[in-house]
N, C-alpha and C. Protein backbone atom coordinates (compact mmCIF):
# COMPACT_ATOMS: atom_id res chain seq x y z
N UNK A 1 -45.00 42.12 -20.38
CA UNK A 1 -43.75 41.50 -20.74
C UNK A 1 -42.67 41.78 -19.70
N UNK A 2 -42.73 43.01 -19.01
CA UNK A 2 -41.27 43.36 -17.77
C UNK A 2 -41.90 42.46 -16.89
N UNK A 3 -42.68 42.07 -16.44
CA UNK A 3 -43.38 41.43 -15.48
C UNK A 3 -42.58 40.00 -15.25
N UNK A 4 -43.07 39.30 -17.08
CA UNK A 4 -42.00 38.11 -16.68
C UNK A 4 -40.97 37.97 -16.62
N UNK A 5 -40.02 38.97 -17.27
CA UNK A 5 -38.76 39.67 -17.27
C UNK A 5 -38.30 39.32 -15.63
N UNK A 6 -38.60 39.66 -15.02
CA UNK A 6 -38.53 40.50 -13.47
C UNK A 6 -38.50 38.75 -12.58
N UNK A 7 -40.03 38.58 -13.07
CA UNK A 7 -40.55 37.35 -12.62
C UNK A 7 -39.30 36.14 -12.86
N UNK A 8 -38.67 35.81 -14.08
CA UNK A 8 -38.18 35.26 -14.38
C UNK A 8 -36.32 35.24 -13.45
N UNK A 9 -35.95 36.15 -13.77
CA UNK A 9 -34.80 36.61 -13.15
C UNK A 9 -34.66 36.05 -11.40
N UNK A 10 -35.55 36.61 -11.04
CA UNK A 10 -36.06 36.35 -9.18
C UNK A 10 -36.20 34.80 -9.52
N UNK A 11 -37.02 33.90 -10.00
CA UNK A 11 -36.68 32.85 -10.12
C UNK A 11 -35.58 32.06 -10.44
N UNK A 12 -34.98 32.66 -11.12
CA UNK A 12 -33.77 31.89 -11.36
C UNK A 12 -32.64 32.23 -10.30
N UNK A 13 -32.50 33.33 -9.51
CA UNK A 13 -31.67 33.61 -8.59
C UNK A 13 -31.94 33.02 -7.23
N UNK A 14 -33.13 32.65 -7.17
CA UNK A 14 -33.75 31.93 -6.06
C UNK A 14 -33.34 30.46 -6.11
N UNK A 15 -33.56 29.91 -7.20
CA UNK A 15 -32.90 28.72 -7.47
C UNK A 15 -31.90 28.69 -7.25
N UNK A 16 -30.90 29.76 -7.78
CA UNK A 16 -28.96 29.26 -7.67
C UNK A 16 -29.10 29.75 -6.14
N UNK A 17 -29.76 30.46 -5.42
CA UNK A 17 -29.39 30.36 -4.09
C UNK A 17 -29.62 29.48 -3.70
N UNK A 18 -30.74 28.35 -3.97
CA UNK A 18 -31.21 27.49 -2.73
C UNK A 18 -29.84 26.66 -3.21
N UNK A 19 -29.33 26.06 -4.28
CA UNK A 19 -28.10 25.23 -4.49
C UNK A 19 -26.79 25.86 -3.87
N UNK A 20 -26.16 27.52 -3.95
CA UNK A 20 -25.65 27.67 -3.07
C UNK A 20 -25.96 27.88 -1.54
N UNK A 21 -26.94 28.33 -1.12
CA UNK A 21 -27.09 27.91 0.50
C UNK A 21 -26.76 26.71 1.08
N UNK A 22 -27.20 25.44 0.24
CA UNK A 22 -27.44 24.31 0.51
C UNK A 22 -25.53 23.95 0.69
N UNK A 23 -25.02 24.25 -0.37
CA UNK A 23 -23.61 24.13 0.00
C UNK A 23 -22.77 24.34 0.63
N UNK A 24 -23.36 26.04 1.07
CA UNK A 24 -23.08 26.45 2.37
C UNK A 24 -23.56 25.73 3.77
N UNK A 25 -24.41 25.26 3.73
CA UNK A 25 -24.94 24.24 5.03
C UNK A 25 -24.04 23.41 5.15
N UNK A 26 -23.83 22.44 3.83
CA UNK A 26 -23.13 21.12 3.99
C UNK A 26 -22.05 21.30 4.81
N UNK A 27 -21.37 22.49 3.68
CA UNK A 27 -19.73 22.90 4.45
C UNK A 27 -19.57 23.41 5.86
N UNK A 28 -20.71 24.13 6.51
CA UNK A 28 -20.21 24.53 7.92
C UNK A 28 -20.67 23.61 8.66
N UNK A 29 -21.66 22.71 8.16
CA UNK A 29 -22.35 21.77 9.37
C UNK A 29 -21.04 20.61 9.46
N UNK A 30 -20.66 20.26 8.19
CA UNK A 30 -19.48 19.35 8.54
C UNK A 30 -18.03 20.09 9.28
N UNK A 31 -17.94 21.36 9.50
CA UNK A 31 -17.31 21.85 10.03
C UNK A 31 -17.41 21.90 11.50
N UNK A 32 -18.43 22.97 11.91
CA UNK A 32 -18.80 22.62 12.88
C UNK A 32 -18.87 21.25 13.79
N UNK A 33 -19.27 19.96 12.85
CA UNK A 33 -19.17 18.41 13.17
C UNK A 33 -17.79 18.30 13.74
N UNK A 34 -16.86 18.40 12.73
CA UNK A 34 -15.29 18.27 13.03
C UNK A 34 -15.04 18.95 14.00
N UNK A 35 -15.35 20.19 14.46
CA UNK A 35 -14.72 20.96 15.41
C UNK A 35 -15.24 20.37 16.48
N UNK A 36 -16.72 19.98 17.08
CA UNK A 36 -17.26 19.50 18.10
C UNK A 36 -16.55 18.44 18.68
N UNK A 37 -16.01 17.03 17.43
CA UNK A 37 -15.49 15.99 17.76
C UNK A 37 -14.31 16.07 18.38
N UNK A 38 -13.84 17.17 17.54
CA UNK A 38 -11.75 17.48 18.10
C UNK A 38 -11.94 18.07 19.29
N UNK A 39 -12.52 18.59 19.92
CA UNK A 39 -12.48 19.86 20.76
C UNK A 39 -11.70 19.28 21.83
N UNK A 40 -12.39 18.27 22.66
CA UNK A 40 -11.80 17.53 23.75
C UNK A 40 -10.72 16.88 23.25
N UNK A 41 -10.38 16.37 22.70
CA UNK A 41 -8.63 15.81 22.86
C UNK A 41 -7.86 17.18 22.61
N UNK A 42 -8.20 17.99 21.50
CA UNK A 42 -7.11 18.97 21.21
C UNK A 42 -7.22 20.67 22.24
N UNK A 43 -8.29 20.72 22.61
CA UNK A 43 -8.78 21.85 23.41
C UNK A 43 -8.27 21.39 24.99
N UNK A 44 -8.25 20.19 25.69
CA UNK A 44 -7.41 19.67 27.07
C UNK A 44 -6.09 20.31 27.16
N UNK A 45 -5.09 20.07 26.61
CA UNK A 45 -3.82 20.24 26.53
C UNK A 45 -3.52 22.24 26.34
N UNK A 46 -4.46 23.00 25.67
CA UNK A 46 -4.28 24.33 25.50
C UNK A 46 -4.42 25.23 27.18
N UNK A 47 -3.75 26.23 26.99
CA UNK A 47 -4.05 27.11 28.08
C UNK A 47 -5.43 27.44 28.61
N UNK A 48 -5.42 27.74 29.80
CA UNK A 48 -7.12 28.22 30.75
C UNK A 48 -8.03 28.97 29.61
N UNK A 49 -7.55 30.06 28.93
CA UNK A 49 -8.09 31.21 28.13
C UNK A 49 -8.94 30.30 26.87
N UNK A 50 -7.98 29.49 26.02
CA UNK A 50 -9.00 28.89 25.47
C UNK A 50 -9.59 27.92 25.35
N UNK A 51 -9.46 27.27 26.08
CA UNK A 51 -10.22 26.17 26.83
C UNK A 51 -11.41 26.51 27.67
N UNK A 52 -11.67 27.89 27.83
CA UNK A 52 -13.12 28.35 28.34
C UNK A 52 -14.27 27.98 27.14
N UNK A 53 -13.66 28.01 25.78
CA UNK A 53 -14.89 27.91 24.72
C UNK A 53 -15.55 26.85 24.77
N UNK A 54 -16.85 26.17 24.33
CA UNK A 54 -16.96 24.74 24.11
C UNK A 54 -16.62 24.33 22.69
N UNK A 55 -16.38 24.93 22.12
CA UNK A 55 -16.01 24.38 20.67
C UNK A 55 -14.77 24.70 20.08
N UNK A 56 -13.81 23.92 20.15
CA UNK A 56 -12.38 24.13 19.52
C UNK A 56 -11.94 24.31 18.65
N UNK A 57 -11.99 24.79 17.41
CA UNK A 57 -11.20 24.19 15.87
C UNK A 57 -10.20 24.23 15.39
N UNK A 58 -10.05 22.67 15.28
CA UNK A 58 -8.36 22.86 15.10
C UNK A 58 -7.49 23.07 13.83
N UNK A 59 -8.48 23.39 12.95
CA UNK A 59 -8.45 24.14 11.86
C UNK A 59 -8.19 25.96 11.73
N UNK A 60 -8.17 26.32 10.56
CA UNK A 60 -8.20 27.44 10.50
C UNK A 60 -7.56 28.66 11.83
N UNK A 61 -8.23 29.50 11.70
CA UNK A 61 -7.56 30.91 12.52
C UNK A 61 -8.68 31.10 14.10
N UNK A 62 -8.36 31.93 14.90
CA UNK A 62 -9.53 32.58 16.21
C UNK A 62 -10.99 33.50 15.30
N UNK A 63 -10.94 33.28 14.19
CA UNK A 63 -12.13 33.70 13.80
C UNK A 63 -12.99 32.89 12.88
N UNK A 64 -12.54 31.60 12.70
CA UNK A 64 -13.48 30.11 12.35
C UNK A 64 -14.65 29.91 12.93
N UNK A 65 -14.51 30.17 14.39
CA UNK A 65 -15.56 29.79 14.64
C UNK A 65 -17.21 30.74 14.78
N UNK A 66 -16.56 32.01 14.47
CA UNK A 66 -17.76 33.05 14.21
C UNK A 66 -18.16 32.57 12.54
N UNK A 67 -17.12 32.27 11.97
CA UNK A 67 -17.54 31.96 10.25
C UNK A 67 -18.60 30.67 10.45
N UNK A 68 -18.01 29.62 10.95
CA UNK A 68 -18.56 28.42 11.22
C UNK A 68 -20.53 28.46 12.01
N UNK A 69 -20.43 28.92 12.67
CA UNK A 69 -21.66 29.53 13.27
C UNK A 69 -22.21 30.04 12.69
N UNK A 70 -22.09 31.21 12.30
CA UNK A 70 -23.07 32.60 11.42
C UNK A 70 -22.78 31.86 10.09
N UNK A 71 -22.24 31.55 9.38
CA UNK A 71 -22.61 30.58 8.13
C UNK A 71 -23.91 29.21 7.77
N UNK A 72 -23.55 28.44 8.97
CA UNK A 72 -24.77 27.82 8.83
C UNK A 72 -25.79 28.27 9.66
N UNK A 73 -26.07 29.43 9.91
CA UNK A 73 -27.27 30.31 10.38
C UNK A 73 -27.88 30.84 9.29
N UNK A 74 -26.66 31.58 8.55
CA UNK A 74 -27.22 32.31 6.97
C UNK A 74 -27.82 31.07 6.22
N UNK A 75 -26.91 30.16 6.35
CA UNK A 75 -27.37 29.15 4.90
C UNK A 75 -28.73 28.33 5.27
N UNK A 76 -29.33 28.19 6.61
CA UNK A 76 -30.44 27.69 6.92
C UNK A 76 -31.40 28.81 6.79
N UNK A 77 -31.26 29.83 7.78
CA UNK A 77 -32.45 31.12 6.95
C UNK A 77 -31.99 31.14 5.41
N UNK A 78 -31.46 30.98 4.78
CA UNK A 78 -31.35 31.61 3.26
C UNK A 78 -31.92 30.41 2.68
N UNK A 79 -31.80 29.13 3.31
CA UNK A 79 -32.18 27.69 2.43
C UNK A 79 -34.03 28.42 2.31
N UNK A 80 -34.87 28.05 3.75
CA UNK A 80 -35.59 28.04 3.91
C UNK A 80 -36.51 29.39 2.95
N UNK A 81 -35.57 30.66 3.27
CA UNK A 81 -36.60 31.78 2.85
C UNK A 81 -36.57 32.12 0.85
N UNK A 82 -35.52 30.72 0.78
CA UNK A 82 -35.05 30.74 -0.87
C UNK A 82 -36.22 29.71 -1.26
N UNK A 83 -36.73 28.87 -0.87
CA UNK A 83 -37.49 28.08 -1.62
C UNK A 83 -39.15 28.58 -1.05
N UNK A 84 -39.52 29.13 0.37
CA UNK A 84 -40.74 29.73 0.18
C UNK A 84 -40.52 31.17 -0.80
N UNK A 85 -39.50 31.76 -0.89
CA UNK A 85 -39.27 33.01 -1.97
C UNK A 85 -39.81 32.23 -3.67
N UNK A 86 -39.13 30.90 -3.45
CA UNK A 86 -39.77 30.58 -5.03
C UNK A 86 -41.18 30.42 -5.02
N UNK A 87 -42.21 30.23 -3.93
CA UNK A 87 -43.49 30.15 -3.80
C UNK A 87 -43.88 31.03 -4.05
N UNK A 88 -43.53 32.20 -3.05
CA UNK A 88 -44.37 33.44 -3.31
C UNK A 88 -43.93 34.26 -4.92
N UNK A 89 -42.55 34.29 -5.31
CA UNK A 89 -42.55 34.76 -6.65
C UNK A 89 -43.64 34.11 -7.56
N UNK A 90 -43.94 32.92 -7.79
CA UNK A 90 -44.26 32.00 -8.77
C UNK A 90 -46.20 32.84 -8.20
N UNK A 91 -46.76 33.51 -7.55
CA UNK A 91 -47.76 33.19 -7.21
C UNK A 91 -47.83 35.23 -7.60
N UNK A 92 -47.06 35.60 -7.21
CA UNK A 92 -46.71 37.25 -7.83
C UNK A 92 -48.08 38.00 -7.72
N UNK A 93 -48.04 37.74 -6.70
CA UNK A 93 -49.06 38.93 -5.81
C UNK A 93 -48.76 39.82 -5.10
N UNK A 94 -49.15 41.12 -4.46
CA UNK A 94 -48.43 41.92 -3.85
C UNK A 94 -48.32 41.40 -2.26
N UNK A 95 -49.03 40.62 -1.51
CA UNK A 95 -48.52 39.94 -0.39
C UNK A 95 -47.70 39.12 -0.39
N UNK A 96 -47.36 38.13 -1.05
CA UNK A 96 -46.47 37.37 -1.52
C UNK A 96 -45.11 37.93 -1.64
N UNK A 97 -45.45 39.09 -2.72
CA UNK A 97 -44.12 39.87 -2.91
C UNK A 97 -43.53 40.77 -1.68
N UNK A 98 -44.23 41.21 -1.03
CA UNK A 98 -43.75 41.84 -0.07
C UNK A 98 -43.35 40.52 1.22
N UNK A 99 -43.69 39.39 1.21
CA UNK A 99 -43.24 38.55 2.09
C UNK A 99 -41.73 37.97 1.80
N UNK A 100 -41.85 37.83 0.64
CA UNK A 100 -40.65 37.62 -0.33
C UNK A 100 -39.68 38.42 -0.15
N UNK A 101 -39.98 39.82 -0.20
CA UNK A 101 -38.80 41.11 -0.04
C UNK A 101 -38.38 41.01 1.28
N UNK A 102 -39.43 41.07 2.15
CA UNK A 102 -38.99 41.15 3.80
C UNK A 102 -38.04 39.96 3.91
N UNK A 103 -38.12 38.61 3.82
CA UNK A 103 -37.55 37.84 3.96
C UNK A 103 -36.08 37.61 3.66
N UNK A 104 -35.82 37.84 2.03
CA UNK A 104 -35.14 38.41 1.20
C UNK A 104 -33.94 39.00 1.80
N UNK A 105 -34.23 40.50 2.16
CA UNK A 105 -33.67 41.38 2.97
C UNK A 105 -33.15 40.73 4.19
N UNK A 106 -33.62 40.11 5.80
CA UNK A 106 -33.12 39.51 6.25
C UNK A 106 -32.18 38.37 5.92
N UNK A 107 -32.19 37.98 5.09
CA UNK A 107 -31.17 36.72 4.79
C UNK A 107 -29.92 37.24 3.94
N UNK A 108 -30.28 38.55 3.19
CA UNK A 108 -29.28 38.88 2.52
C UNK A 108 -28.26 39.87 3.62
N UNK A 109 -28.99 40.21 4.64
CA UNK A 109 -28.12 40.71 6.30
C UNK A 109 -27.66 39.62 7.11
N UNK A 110 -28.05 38.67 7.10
CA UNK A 110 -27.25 37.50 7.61
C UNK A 110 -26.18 37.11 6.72
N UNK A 111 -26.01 36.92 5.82
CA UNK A 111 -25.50 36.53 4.50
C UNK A 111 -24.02 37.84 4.75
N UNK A 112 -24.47 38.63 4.95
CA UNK A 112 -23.42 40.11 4.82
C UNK A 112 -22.48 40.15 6.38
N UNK A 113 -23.30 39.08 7.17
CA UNK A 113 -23.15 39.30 8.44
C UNK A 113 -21.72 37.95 8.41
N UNK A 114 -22.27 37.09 7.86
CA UNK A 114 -21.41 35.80 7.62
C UNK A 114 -20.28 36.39 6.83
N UNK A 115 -20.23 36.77 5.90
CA UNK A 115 -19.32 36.93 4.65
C UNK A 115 -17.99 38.25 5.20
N UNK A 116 -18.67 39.13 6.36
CA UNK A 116 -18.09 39.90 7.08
C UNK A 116 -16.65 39.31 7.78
N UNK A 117 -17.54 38.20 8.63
CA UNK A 117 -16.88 37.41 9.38
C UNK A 117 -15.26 36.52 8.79
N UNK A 118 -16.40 35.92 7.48
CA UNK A 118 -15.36 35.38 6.44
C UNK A 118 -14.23 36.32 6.16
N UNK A 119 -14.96 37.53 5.42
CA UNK A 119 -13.55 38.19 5.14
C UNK A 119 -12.61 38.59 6.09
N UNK A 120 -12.91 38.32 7.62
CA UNK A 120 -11.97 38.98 8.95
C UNK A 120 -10.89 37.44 8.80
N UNK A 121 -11.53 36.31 8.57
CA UNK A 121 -10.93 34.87 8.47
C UNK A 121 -9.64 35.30 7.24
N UNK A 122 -10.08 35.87 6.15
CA UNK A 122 -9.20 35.44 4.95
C UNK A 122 -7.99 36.36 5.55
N UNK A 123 -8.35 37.58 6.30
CA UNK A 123 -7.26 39.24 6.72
C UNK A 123 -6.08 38.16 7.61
N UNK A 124 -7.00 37.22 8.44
CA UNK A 124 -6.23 37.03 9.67
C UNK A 124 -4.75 35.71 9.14
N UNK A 125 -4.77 35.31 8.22
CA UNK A 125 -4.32 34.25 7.62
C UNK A 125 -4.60 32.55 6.82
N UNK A 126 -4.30 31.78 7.35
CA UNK A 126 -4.22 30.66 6.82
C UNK A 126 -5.51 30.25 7.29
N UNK A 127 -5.86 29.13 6.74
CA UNK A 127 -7.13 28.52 6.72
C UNK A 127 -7.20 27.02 5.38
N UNK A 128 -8.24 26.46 6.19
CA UNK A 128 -8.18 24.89 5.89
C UNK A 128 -8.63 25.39 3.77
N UNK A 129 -9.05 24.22 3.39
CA UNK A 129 -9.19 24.37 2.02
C UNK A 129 -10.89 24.02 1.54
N UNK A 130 -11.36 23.16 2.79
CA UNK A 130 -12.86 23.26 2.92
C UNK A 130 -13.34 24.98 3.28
N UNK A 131 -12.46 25.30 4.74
CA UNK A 131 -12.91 26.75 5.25
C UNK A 131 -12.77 28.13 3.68
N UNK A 132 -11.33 27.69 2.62
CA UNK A 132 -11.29 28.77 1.75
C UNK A 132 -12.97 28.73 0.47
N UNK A 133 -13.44 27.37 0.54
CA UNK A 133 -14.36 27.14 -0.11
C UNK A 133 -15.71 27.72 0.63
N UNK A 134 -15.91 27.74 1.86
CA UNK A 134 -17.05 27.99 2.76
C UNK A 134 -16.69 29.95 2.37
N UNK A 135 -15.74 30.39 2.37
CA UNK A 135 -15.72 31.48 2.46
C UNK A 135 -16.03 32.20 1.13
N UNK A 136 -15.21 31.80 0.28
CA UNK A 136 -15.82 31.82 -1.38
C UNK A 136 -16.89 32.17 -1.45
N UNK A 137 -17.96 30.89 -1.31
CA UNK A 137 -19.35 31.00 -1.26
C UNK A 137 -20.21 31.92 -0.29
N UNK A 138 -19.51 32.42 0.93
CA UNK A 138 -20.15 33.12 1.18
C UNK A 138 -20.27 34.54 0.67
N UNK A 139 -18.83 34.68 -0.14
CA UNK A 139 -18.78 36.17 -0.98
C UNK A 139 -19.58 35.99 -2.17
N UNK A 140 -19.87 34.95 -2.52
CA UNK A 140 -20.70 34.78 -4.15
C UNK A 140 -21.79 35.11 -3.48
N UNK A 141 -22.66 34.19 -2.87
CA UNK A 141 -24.05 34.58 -1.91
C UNK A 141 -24.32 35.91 -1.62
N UNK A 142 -23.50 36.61 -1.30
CA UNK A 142 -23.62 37.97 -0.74
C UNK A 142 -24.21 38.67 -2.07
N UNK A 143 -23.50 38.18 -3.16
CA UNK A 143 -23.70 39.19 -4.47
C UNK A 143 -24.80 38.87 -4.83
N UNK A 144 -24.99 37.43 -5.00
CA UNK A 144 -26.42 37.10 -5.72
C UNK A 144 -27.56 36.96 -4.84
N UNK A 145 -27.37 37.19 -3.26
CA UNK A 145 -28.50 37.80 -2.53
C UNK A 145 -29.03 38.46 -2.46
N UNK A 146 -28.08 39.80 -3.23
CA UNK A 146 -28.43 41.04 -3.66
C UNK A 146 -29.19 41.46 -4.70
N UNK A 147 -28.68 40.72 -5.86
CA UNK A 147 -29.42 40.83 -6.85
C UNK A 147 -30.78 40.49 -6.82
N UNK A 148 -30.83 39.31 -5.92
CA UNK A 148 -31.92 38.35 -5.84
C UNK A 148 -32.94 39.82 -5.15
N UNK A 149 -32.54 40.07 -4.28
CA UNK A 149 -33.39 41.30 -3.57
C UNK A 149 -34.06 42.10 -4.06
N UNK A 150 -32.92 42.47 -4.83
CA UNK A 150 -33.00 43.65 -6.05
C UNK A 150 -34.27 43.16 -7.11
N UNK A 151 -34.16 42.42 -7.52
CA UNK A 151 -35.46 42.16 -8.29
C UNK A 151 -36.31 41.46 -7.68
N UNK A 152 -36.50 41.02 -6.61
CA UNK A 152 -37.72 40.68 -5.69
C UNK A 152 -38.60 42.36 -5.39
N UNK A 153 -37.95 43.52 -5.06
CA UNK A 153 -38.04 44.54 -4.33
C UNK A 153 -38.60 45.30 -5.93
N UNK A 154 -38.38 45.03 -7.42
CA UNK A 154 -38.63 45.64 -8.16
C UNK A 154 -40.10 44.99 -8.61
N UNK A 155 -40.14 43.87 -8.58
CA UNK A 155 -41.57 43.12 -8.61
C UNK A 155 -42.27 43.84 -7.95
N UNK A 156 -41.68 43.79 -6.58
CA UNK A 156 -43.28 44.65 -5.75
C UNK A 156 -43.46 46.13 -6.29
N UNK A 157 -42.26 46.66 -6.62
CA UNK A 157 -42.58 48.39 -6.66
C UNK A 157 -43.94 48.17 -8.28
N UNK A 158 -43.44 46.80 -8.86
CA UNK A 158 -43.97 46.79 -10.20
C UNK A 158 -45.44 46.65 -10.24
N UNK A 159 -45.83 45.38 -9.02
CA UNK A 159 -47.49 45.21 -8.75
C UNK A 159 -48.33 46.31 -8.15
N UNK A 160 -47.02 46.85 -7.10
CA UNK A 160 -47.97 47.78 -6.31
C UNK A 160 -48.24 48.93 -7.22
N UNK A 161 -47.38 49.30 -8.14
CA UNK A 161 -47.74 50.17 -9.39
C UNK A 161 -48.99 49.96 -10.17
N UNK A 162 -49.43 48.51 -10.56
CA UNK A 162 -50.28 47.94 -11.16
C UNK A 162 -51.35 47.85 -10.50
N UNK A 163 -51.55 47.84 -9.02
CA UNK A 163 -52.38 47.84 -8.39
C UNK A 163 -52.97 49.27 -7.77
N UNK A 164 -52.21 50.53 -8.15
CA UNK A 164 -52.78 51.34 -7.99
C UNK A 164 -53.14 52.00 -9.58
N UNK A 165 -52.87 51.37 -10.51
CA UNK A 165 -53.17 52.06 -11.52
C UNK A 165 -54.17 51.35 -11.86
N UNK A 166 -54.81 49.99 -12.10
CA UNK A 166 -56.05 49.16 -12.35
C UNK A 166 -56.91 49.23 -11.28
N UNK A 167 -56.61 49.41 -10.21
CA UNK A 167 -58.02 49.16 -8.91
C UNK A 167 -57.71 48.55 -8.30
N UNK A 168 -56.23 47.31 -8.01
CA UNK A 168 -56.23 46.06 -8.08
C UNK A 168 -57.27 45.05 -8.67
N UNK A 169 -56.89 45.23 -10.15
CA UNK A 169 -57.43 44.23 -11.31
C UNK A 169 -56.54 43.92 -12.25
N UNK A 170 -55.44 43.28 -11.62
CA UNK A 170 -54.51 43.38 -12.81
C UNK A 170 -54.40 41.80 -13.41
């Protein structure tokens, strides 16, 4: 019965991630989009210093564009390792689970790595109302990446328990 307990939970957190990752994609890729397009008309006219970057945004603060970047980095590793994570949970084997955890773990350090960034965005001031939404989500993500971990990482301690107490015959 803890099994599906466990099982169940990791599934369902895997799910609300792949819907928030996915939101997180939308929002920085259309960000990123916008910033690429503006760069040249609004990045010409600025001083030597920042006009060395290739990507301008004429949004938000000097730390957009680390959010903008490392966001849809997290939200593509987190898309991807959220829906093979629902494979290997659903299949709840101890390779699986440990592919699941490893994975898990990296995305929830990208995720921490993004949300870092974000929170240097919210310290530094003003920011667009798409960017306060991209940032949001990256502090929700952070939490429920965790959790998500957290009971991915308790599954395995749970099989590999089961597998040394049956023979692996469980």
């Amino acid at each position: 019965m803890a099994s599906g307990a466990g099982k169940f939970a990791a599934l369902i957190l895997l799910i609300l991630n792949v819907i928030l990752y996915f939101v997180v994609i939308s929002i920085s890729a259309w960000a990123a989009n916008h910033g690429i397009e503006r760069s040249h008309e609004t990045a010409s006219v600025l001083s030597p210093p920042t006009r060395i970057f290739p990507i301008y945004y004429p949004f938000g603060n000097m730390a957009t564009g680390f959010v903008v970047i490392l966001s849809l980095l997290a939200g593509v590793v987190g898309f991807t390792t959220s829906i093979t994570g629902i494979q290997n949970v659903v299949q709840y084997d101890a390779p699986n689970l440990y592919a699941a955890a490893a994975s898990s773990l990296i995305t929830w350090l990208l995720t921490l790595l993004a949300m870092g960034f974000s929170c240097k965005e919210i310290d530094l001031g003003w920011t667009d109302g798409n960017l306060r939404t991209l940032e949001v989500m990256l502090i929700i993500l952070s939490g429920t990446q965790l959790l998500c971990t957290g009971a991915i990482h308790a599954g395995v301690e749970q099989v590999s328990a089961a597998d040394r107490m049956y023979g692996g015959r469980v």
